[in-house]
C-alpha atoms as a PDB file:
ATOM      1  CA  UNK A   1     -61.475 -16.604  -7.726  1.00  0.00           C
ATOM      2  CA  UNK A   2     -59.114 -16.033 -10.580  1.00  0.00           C
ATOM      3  CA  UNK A   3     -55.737 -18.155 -10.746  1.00  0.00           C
ATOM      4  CA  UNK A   4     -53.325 -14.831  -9.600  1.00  0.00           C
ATOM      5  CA  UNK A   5     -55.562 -14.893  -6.512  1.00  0.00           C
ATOM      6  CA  UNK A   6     -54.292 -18.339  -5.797  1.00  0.00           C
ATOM      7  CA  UNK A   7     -50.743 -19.950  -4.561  1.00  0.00           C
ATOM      8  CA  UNK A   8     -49.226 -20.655  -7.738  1.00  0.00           C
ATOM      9  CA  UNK A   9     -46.739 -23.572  -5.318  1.00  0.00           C
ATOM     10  CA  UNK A  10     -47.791 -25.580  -2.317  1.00  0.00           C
ATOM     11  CA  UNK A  11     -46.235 -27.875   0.260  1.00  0.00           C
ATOM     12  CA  UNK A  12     -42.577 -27.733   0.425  1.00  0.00           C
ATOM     13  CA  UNK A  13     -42.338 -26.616  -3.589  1.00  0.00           C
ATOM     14  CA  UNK A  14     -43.361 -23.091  -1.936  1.00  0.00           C
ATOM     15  CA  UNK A  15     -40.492 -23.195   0.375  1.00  0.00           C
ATOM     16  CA  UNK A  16     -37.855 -24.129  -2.172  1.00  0.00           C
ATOM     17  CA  UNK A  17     -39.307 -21.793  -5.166  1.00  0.00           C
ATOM     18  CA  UNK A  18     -39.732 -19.048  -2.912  1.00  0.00           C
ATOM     19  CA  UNK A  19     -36.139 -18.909  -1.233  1.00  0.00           C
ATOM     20  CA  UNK A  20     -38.215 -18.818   1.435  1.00  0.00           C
ATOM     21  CA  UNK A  21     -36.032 -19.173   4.125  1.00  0.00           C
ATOM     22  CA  UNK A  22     -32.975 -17.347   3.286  1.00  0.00           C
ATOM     23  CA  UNK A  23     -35.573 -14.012   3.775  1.00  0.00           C
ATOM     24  CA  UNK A  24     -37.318 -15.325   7.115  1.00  0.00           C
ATOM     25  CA  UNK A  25     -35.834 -16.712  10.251  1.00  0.00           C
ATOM     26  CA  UNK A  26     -37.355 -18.160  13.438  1.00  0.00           C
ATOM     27  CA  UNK A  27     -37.104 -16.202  16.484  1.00  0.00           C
ATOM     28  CA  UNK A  28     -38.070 -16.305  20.319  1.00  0.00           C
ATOM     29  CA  UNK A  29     -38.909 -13.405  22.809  1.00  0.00           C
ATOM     30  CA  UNK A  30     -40.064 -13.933  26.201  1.00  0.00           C
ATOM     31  CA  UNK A  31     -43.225 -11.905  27.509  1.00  0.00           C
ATOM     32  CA  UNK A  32     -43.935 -12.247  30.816  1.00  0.00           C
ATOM     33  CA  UNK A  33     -44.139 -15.508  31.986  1.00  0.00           C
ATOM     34  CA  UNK A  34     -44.171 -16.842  28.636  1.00  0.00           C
ATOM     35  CA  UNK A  35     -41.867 -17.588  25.486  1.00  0.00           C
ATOM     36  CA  UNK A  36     -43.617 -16.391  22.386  1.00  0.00           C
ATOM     37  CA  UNK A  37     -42.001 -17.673  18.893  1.00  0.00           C
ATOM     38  CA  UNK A  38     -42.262 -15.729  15.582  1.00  0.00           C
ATOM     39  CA  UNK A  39     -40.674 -16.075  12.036  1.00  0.00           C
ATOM     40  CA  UNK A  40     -39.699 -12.535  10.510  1.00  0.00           C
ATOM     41  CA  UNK A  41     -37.873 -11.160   7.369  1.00  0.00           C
ATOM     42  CA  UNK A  42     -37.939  -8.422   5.400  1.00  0.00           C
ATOM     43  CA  UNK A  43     -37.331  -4.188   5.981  1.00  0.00           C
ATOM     44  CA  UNK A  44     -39.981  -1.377   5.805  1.00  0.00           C
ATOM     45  CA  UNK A  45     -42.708  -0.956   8.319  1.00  0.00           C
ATOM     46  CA  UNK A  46     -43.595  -3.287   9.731  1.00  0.00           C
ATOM     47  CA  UNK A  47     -47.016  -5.651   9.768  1.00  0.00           C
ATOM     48  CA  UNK A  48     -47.742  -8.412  12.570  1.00  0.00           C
ATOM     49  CA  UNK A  49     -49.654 -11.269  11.438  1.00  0.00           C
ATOM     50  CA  UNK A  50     -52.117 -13.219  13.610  1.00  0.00           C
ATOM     51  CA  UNK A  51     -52.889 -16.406  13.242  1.00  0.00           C
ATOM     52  CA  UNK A  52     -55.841 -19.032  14.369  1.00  0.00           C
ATOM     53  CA  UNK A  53     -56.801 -22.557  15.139  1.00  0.00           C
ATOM     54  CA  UNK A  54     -55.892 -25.318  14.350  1.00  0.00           C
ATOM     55  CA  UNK A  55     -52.700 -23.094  13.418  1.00  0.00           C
ATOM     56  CA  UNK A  56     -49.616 -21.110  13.717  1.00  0.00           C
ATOM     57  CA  UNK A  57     -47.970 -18.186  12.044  1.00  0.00           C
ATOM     58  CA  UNK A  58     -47.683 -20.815   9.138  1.00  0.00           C
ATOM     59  CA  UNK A  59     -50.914 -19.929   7.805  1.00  0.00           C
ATOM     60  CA  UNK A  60     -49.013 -16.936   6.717  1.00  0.00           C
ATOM     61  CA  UNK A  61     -46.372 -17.926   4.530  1.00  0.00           C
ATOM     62  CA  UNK A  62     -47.907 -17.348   1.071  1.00  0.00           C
ATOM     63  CA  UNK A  63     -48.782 -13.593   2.001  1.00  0.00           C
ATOM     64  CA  UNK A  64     -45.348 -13.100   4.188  1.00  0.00           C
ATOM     65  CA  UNK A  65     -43.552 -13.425   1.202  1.00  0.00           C
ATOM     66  CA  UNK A  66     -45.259 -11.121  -1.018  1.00  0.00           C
ATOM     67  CA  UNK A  67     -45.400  -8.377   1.684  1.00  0.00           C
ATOM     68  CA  UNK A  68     -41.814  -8.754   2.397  1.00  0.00           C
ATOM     69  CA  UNK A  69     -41.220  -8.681  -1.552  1.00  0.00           C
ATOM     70  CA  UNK A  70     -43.923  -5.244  -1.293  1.00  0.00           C
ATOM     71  CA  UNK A  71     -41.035  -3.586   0.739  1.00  0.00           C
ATOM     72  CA  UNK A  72     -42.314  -4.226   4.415  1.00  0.00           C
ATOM     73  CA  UNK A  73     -41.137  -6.243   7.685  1.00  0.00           C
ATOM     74  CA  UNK A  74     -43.251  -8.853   8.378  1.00  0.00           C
ATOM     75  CA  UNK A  75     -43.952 -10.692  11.596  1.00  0.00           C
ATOM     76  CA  UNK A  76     -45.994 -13.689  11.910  1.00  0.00           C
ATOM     77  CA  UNK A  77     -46.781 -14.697  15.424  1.00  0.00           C
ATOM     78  CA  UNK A  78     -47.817 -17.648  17.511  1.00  0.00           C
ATOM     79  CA  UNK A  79     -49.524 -16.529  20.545  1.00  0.00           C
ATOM     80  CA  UNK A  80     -49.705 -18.500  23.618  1.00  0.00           C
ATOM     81  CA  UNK A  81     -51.152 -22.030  23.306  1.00  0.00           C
ATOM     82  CA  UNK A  82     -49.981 -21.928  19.463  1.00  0.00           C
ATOM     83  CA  UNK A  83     -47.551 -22.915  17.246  1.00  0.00           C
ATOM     84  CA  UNK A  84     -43.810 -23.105  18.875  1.00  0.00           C
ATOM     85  CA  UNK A  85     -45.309 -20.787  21.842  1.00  0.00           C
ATOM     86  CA  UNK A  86     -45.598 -21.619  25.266  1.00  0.00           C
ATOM     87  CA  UNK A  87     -48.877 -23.315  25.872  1.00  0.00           C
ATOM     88  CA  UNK A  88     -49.497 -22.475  29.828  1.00  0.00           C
ATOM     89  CA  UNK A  89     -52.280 -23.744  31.435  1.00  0.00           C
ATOM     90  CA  UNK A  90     -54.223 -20.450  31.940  1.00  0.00           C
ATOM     91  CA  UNK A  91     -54.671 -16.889  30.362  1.00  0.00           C
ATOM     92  CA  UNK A  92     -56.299 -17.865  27.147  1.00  0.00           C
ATOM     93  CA  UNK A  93     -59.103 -14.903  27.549  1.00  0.00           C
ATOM     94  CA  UNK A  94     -58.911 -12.216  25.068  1.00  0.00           C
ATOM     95  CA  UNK A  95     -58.168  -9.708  27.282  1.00  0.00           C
ATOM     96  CA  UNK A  96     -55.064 -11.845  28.477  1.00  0.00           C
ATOM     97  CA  UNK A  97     -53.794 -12.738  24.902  1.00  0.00           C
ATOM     98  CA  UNK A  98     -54.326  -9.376  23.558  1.00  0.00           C
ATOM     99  CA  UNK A  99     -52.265  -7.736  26.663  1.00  0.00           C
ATOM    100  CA  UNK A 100     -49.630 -10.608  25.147  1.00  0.00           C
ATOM    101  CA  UNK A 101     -49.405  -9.216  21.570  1.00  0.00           C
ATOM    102  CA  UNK A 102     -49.005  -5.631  23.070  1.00  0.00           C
ATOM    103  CA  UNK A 103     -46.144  -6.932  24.728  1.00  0.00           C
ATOM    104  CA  UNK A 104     -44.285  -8.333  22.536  1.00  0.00           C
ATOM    105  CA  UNK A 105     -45.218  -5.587  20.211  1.00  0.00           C
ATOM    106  CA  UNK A 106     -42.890  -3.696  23.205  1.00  0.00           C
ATOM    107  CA  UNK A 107     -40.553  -6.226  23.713  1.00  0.00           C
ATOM    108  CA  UNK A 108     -39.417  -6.289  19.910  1.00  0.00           C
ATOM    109  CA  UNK A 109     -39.426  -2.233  19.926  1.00  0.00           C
ATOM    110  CA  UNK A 110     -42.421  -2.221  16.700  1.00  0.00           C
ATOM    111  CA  UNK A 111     -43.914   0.955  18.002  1.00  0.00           C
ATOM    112  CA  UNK A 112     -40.739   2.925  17.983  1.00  0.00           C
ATOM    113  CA  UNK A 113     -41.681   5.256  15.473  1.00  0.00           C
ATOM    114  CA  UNK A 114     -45.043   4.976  15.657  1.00  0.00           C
ATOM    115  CA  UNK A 115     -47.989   2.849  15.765  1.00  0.00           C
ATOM    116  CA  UNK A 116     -47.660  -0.585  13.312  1.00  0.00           C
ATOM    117  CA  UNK A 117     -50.220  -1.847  10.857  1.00  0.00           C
ATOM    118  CA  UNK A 118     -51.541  -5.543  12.429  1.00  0.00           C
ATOM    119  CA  UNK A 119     -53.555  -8.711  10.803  1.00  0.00           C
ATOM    120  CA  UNK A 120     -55.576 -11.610  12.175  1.00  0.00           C
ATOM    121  CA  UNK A 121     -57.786 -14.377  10.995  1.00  0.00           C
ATOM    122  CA  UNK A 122     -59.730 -16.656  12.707  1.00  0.00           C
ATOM    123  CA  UNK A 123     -58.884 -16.440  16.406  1.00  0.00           C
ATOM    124  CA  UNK A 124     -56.226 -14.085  15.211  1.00  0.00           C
ATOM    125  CA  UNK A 125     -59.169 -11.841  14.746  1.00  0.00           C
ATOM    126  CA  UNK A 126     -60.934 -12.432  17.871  1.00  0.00           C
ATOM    127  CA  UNK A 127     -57.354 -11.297  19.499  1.00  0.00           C
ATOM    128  CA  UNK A 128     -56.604  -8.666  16.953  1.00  0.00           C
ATOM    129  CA  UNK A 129     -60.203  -7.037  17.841  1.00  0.00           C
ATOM    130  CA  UNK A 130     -59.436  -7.297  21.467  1.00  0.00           C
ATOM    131  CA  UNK A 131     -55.895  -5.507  21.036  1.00  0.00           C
ATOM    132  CA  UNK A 132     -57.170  -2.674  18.981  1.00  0.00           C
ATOM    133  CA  UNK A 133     -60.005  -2.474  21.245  1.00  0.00           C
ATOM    134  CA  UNK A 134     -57.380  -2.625  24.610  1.00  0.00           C
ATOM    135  CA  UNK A 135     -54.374  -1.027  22.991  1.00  0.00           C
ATOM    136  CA  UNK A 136     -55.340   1.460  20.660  1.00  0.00           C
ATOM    137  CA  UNK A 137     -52.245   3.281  20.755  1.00  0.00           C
ATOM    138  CA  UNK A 138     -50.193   0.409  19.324  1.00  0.00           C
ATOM    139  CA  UNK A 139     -52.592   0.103  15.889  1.00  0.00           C
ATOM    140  CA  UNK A 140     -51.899   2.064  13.060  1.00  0.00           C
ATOM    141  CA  UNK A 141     -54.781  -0.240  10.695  1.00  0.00           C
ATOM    142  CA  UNK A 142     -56.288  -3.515  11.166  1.00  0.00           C
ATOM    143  CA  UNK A 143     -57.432  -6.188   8.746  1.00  0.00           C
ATOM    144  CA  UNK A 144     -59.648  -8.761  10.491  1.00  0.00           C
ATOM    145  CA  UNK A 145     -60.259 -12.203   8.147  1.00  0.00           C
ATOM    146  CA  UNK A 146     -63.134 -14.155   8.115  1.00  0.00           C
ATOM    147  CA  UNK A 147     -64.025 -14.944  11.657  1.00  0.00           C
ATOM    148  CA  UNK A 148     -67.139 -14.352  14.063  1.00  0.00           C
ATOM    149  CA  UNK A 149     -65.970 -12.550  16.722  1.00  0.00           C
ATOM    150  CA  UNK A 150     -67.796 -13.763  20.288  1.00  0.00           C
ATOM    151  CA  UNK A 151     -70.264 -11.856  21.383  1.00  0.00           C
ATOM    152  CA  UNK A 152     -70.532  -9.446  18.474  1.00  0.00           C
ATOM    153  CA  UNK A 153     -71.378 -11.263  15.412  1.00  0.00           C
ATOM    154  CA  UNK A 154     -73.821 -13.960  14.626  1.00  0.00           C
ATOM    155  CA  UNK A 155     -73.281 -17.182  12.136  1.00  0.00           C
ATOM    156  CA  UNK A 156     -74.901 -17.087   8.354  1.00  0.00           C
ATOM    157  CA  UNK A 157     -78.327 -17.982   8.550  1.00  0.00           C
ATOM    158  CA  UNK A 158     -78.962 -17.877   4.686  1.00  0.00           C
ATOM    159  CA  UNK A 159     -77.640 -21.576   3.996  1.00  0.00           C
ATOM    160  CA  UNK A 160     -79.077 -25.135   4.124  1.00  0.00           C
ATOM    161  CA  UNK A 161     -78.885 -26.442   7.821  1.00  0.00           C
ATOM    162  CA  UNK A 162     -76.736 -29.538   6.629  1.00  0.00           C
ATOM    163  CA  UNK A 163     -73.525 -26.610   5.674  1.00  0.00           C
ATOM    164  CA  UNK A 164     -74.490 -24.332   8.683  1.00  0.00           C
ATOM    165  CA  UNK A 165     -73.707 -27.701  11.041  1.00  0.00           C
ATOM    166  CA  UNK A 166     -70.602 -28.048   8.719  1.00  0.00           C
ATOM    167  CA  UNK A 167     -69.000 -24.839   9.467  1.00  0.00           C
ATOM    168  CA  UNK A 168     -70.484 -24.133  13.176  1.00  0.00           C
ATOM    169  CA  UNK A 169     -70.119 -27.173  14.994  1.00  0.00           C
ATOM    170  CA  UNK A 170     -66.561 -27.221  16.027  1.00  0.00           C
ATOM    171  CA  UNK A 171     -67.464 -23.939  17.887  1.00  0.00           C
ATOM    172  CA  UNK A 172     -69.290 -26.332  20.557  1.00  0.00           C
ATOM    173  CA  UNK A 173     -67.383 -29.067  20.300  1.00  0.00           C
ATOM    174  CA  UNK A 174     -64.401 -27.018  21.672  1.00  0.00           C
ATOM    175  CA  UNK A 175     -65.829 -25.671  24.404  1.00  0.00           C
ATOM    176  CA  UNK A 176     -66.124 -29.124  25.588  1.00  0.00           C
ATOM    177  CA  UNK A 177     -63.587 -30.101  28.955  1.00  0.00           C
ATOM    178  CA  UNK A 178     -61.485 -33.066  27.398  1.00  0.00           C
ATOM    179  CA  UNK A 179     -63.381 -34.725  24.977  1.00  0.00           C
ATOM    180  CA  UNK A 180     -61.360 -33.019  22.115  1.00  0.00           C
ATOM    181  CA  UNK A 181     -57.918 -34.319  23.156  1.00  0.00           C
ATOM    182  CA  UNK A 182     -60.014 -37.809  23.806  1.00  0.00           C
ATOM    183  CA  UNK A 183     -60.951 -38.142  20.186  1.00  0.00           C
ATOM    184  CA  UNK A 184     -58.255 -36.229  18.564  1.00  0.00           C
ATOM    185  CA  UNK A 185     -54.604 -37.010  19.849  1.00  0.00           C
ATOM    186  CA  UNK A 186     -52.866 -39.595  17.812  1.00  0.00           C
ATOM    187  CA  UNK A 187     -55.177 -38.644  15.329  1.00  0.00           C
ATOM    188  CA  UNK A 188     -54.023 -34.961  14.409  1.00  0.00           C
ATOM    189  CA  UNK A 189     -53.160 -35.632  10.816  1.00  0.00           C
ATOM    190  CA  UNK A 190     -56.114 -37.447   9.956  1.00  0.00           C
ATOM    191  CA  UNK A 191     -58.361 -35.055  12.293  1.00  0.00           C
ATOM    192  CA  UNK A 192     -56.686 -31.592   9.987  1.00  0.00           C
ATOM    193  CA  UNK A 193     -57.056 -33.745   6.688  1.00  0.00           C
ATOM    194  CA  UNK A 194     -60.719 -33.684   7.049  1.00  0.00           C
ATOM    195  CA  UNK A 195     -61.152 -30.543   8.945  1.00  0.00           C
ATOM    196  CA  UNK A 196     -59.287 -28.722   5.845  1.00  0.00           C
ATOM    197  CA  UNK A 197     -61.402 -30.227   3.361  1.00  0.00           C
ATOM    198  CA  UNK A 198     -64.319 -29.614   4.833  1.00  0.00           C
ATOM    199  CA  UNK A 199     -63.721 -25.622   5.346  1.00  0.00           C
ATOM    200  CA  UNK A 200     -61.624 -25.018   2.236  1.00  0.00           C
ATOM    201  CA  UNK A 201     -62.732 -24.070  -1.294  1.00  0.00           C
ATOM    202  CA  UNK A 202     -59.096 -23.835  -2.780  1.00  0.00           C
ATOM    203  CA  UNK A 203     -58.355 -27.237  -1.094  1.00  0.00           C
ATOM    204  CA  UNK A 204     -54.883 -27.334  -3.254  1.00  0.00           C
ATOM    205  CA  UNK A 205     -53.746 -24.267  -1.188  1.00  0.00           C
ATOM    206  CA  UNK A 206     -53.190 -26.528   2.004  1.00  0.00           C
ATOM    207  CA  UNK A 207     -51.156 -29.590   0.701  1.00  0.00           C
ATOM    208  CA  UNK A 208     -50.551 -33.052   2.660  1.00  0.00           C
ATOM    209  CA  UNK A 209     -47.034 -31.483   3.609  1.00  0.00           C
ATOM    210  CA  UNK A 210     -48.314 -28.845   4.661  1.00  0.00           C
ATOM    211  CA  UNK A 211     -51.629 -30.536   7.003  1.00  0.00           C
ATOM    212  CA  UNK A 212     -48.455 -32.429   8.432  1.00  0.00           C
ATOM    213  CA  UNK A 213     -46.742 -29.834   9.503  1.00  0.00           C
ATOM    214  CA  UNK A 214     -49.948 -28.389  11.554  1.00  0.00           C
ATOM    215  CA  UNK A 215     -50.121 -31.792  12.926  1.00  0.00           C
ATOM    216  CA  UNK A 216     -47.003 -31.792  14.199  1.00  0.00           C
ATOM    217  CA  UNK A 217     -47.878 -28.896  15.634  1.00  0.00           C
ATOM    218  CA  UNK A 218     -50.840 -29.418  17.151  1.00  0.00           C
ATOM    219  CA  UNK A 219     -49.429 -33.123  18.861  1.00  0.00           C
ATOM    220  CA  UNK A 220     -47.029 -31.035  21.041  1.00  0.00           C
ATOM    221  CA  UNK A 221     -48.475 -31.615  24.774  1.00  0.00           C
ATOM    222  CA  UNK A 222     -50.553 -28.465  25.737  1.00  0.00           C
ATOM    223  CA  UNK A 223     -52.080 -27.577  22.192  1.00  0.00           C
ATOM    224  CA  UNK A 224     -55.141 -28.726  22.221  1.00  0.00           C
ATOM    225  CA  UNK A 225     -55.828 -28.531  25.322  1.00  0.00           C
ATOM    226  CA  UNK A 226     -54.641 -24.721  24.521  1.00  0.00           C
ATOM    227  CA  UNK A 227     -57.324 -24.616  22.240  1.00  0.00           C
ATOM    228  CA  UNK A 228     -59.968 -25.541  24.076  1.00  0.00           C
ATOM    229  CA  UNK A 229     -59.389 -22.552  26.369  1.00  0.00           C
ATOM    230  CA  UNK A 230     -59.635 -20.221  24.078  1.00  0.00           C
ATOM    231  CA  UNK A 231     -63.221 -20.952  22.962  1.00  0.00           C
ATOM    232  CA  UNK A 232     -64.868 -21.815  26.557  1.00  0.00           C
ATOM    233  CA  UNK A 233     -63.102 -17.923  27.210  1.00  0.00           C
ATOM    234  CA  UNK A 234     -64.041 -16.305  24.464  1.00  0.00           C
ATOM    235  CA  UNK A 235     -67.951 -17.478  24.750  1.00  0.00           C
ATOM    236  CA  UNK A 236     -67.968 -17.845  28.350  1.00  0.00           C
ATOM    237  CA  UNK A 237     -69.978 -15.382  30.266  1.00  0.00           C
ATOM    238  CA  UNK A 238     -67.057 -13.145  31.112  1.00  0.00           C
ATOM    239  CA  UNK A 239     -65.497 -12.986  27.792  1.00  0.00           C
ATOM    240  CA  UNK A 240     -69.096 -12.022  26.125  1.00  0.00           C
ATOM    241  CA  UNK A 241     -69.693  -9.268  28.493  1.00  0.00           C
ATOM    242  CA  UNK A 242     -65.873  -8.206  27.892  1.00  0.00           C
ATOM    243  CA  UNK A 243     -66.247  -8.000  24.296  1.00  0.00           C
ATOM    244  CA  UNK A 244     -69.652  -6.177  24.244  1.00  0.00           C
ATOM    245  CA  UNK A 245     -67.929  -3.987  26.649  1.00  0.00           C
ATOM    246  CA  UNK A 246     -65.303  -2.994  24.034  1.00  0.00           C
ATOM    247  CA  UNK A 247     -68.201  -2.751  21.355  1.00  0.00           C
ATOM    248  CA  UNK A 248     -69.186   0.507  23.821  1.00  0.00           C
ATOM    249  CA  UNK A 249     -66.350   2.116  22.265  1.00  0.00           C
ATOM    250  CA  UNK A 250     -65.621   2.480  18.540  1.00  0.00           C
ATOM    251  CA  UNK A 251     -62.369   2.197  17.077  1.00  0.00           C
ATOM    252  CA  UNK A 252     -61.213   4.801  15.722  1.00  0.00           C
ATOM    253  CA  UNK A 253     -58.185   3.556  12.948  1.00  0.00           C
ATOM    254  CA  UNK A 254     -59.145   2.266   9.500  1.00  0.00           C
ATOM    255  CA  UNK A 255     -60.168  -1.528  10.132  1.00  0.00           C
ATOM    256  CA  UNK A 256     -60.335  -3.816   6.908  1.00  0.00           C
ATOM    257  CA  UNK A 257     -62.715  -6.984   7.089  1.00  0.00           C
ATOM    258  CA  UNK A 258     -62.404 -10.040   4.839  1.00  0.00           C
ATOM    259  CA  UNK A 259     -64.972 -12.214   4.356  1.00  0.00           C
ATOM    260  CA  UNK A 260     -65.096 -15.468   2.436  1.00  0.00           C
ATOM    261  CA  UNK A 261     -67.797 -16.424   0.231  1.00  0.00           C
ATOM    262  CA  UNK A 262     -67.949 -20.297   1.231  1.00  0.00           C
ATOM    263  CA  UNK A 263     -67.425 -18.729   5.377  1.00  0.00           C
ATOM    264  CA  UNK A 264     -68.776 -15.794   6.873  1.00  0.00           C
ATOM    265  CA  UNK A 265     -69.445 -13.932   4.173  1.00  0.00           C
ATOM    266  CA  UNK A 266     -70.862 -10.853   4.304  1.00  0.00           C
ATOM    267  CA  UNK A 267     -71.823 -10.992   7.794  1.00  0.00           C
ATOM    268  CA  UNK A 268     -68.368  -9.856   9.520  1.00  0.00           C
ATOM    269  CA  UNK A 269     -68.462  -6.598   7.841  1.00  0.00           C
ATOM    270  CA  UNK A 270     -72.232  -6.119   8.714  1.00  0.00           C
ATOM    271  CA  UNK A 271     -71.524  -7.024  12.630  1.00  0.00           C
ATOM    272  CA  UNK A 272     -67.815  -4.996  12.500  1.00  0.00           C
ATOM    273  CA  UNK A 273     -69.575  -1.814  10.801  1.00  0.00           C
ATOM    274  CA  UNK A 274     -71.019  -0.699  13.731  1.00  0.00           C
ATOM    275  CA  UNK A 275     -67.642  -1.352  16.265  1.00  0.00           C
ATOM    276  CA  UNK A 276     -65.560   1.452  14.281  1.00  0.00           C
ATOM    277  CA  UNK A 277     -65.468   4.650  12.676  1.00  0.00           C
ATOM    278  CA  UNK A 278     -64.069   3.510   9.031  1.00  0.00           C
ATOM    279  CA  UNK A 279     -64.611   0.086   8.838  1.00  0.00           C
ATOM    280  CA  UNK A 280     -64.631  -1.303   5.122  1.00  0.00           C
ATOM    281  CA  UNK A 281     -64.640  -4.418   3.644  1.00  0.00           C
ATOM    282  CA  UNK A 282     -64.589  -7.122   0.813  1.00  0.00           C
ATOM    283  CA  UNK A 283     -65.738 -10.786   0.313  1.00  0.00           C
ATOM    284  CA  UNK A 284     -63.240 -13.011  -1.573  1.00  0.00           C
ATOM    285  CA  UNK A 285     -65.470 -14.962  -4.151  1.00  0.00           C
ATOM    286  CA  UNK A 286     -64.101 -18.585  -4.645  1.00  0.00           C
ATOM    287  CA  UNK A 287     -62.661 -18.697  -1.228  1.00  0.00           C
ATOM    288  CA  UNK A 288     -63.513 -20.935   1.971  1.00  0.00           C
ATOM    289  CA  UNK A 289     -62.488 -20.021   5.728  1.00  0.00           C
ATOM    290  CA  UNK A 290     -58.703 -20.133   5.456  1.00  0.00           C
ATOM    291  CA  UNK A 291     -58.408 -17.106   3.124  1.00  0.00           C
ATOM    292  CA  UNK A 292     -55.011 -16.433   3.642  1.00  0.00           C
ATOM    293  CA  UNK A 293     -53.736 -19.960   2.165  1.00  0.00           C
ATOM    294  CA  UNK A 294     -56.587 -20.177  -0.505  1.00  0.00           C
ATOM    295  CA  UNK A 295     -56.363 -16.578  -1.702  1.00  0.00           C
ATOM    296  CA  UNK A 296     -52.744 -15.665  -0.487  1.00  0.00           C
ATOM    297  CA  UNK A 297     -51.445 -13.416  -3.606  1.00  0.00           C
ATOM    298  CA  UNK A 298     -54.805 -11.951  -3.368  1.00  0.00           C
ATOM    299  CA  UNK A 299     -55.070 -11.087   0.552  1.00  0.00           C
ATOM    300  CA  UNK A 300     -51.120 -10.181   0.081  1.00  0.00           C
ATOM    301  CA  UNK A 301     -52.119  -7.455  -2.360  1.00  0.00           C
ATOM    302  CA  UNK A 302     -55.226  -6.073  -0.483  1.00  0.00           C
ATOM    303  CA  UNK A 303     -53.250  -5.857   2.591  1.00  0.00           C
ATOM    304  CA  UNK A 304     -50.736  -3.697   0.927  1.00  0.00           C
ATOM    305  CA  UNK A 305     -52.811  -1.503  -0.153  1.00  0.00           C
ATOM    306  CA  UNK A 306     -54.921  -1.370   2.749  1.00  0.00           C
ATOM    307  CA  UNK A 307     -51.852  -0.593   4.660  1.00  0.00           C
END
């Protein structure tokens, strides 16, 4: 990965050599039964961002910033169980969280003139699947980054056992009724510190000030817990057969798929090919799993030209 590719500032240097804040503000909408928080700025079209665990719309800020400076409105958003959202104790299947994003999507009038262009990673792409899969008619394109999405892709198989156990096991280890919180609460910042590490390449890209802030985050009662029900859903019996139940149908816009070299790879595009009718995609070289914090100049520029 070449320098440009990279954050050039981290931590809070971003914030104050960015301005960041006098383009973005944080905002609140309620959908449904729940209160869903999102930081926005900029004009243009507009692109909703996605994010994953252990995460919030955070994981967006390097990328925000260029898109907004690119000429669009951008929306990063927690869904429920995330970030400053409402963390209830139920609805964490995909087909519940993507019904979320669609409305908030119609709560904050995006689709007015016409369907908007959407991005998730991680879990953000597990849910961004799921809406363009459920809600079609929202999507203009879709970029999907680095994830395996249940049901429909499979994990590398072309690496030494010791850094397949190193990227895979937390998928289990989730899934698991309490023992997370057990092990993990009071322990956030020193839990992310490692967890980081361990999945990055660009490990510079996510500073101490910046693994605080997620554990902040993630301490707020609910979270983890939050967590937790999204993976027992999402590979639970009914969310398989729900996803390979939208696999019946391609999608039909232009999806984008991102794969990192030290992640998934090539494999997302390989198991995504199949699930649409223009499907493309690239792997980032020099990048681990949290591509758009390790790569963010880069992913900012693919995404607007993608979209």
């Amino acid at each position: 990965m070449q320098e440009q590719d990279k954050p050039r500032h981290v931590g809070q240097e971003f914030f104050n050599r960015s301005n960041f804040w006098q383009t973005f503000r944080h905002g609140h909408i309620r959908v449904g039964e729940i209160k869903m928080h999102y930081v926005e700025g900029g004009d243009g079209e507009p692109i909703l961002l996605i994010p994953g665990w252990p995460q919030s719309w955070y994981t967006w800020r390097y990328v925000m910033d260029d898109l907004v400076k690119a000429g669009r409105r951008v929306i990063a958003l927690d869904p429920r169980g995330m970030g400053d959202s409402d963390a209830p104790l139920d609805g964490y299947d995909l087909t519940t969280a993507a019904a979320d994003i669609h409305g908030f999507v119609t709560a904050m009038k995006l689709t007015e003139r016409g369907p908007i262009d959407v991005a998730g990673h991680d879990v953000g792409a597990w849910i961004g699947y799921a809406y363009a899969a459920d809600w079609p008619q929202d999507i203009r394109k879709i970029a999907l980054l680095d994830a395996l999405i249940p049901g429909l892709s499979v994990p590398r198989s072309d690496l030494p056992s010791e850094e397949i156990a190193l990227r895979n096991w937390h998928f289990a280890f989730n899934r698991l009724n309490d023992l997370p919180e057990i092990l993990i609460s009071g322990r956030e910042e020193a839990f992310l510190t490692w967890f980081f590490r361990a999945k990055s390449q660009n490990t510079s890209a996510i500073a101490a000030e910046d693994i605080a802030f997620y554990a902040r985050q993630m301490a707020v009662p609910g979270i983890l817990r939050a967590a937790g029900c999204y993976y027992r859903a999402a590979f639970g019996a009914e969310g398989l057969a729900a996803n390979r139940h939208r696999a019946e149908t391609q999608l039909t816009m232009p999806v984008r798929v991102f794969g990192a070299e030290r992640s998934v790879g090539a494999t997302m595009l390989e198991a995504l090919k199949p699930l649409g009718i223009d499907v493309t995609g690239v792997v980032v070289e020099g990048a681990g799993h949290y591509l758009p914090e390790e790569a963010g100049p880069r992913i900012a520029r693919e995404l607007g030209m993608f979209f």
